[in-house]
Protein backbone atom coordinates (compact mmCIF):
# COMPACT_ATOMS: atom_id res chain seq x y z
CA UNK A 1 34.27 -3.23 -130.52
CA UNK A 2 37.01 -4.67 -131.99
CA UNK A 3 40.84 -3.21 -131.99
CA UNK A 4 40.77 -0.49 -135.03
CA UNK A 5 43.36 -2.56 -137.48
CA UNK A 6 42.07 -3.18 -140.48
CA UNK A 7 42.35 -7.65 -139.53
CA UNK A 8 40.01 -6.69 -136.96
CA UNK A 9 38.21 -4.68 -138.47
CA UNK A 10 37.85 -6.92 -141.41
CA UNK A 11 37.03 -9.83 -139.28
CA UNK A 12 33.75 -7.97 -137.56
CA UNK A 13 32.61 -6.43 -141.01
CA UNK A 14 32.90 -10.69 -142.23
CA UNK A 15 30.74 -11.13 -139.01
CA UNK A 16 28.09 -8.49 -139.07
CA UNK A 17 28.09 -7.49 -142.44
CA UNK A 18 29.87 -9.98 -144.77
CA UNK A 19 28.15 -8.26 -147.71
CA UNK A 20 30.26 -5.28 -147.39
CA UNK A 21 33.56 -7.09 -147.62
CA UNK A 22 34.34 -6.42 -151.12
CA UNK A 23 33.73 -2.85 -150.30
CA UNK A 24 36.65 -2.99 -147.17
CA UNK A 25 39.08 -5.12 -149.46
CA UNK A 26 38.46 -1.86 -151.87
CA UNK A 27 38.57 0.56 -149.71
CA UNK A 28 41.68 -0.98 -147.02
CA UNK A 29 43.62 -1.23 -151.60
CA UNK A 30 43.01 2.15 -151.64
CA UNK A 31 43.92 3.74 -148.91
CA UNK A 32 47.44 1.16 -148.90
CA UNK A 33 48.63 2.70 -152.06
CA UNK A 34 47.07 6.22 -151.38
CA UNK A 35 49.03 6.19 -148.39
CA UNK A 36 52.46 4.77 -149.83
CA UNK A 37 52.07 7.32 -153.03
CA UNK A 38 51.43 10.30 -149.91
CA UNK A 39 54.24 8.95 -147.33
CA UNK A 40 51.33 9.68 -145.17
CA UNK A 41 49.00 7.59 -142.61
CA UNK A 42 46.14 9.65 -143.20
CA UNK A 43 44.30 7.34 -145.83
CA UNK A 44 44.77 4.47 -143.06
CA UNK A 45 43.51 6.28 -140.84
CA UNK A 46 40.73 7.40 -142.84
CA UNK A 47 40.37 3.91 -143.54
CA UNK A 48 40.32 2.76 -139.78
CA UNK A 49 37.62 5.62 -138.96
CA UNK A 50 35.23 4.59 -141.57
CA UNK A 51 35.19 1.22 -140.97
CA UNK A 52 35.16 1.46 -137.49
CA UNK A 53 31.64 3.56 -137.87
CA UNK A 54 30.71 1.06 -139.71
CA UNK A 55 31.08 -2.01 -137.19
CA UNK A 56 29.69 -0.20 -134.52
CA UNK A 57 26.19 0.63 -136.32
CA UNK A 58 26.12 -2.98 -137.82
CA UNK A 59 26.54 -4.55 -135.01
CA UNK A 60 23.33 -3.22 -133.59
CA UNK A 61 20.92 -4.48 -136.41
CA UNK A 62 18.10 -2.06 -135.37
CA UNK A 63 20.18 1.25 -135.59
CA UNK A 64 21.85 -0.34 -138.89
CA UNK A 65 18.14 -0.61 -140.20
CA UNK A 66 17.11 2.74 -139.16
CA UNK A 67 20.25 3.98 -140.15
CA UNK A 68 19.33 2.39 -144.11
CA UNK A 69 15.61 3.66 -144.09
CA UNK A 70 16.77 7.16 -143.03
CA UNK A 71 19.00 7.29 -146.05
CA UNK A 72 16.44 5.95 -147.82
CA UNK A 73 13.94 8.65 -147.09
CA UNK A 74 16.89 10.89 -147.74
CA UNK A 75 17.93 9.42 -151.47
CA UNK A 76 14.31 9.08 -152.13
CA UNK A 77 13.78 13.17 -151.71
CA UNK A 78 10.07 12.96 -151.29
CA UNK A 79 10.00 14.44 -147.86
CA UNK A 80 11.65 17.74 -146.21
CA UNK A 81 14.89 15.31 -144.96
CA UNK A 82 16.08 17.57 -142.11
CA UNK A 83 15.04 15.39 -139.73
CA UNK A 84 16.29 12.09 -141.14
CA UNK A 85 19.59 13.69 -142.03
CA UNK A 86 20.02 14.90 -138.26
CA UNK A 87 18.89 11.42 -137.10
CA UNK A 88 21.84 9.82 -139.50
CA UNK A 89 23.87 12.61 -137.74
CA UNK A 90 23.21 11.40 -134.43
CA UNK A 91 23.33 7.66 -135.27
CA UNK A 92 26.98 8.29 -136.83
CA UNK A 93 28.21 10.02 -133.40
CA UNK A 94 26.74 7.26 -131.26
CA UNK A 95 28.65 4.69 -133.05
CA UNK A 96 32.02 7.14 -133.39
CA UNK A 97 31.37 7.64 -129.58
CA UNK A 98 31.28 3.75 -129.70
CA UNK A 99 34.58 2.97 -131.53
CA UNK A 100 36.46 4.88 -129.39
CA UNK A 101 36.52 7.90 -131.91
């Protein structure tokens, strides 16, 4: 796992998943000025959390595919999705309990 700053952080999503770049550059904007318009971390460190999920499930390319056919099943809403949404569930913890989180 990298060091939860967003240069890390940025550095493994450009590894594992460079398609979701954009999407960090967005999101790191975002929570910069929400944070300087708050006087308050908490958008950085909302930031941080996120993206740290995020490493640790890509960097396992099964769970990251699992993790994109559960949501699938769950977008798709052709099956009862308890079970897929408590799989997501469980997939998110592993990779918080990853990060450090």
């Amino acid at each position: 796992m990298p060091e939860p700053t967003p240069e890390a952080l940025r550095a493994a999503v450009v590894r594992f998943a460079p398609s979701r770049t954009p999407a960090l550059t967005q999101h790191l904007f975002e929570a910069a000025t929400n944070a300087q318009r708050a006087q308050s971390l908490a958008p950085l460190r909302a930031f941080v959390h996120s993206w740290a999920v995020i490493v640790a499930i890509e960097g396992h390319p099964e769970r990251a595919a699992r993790l994109r056919e559960l949501e699938r099943i769950v977008d798709e809403g052709e099956a009862d999705p308890a079970a897929a949404i408590a799989e997501i569930r469980a997939i998110r913890e592993a990779a918080e309990a990853e990060a450090g989180l």
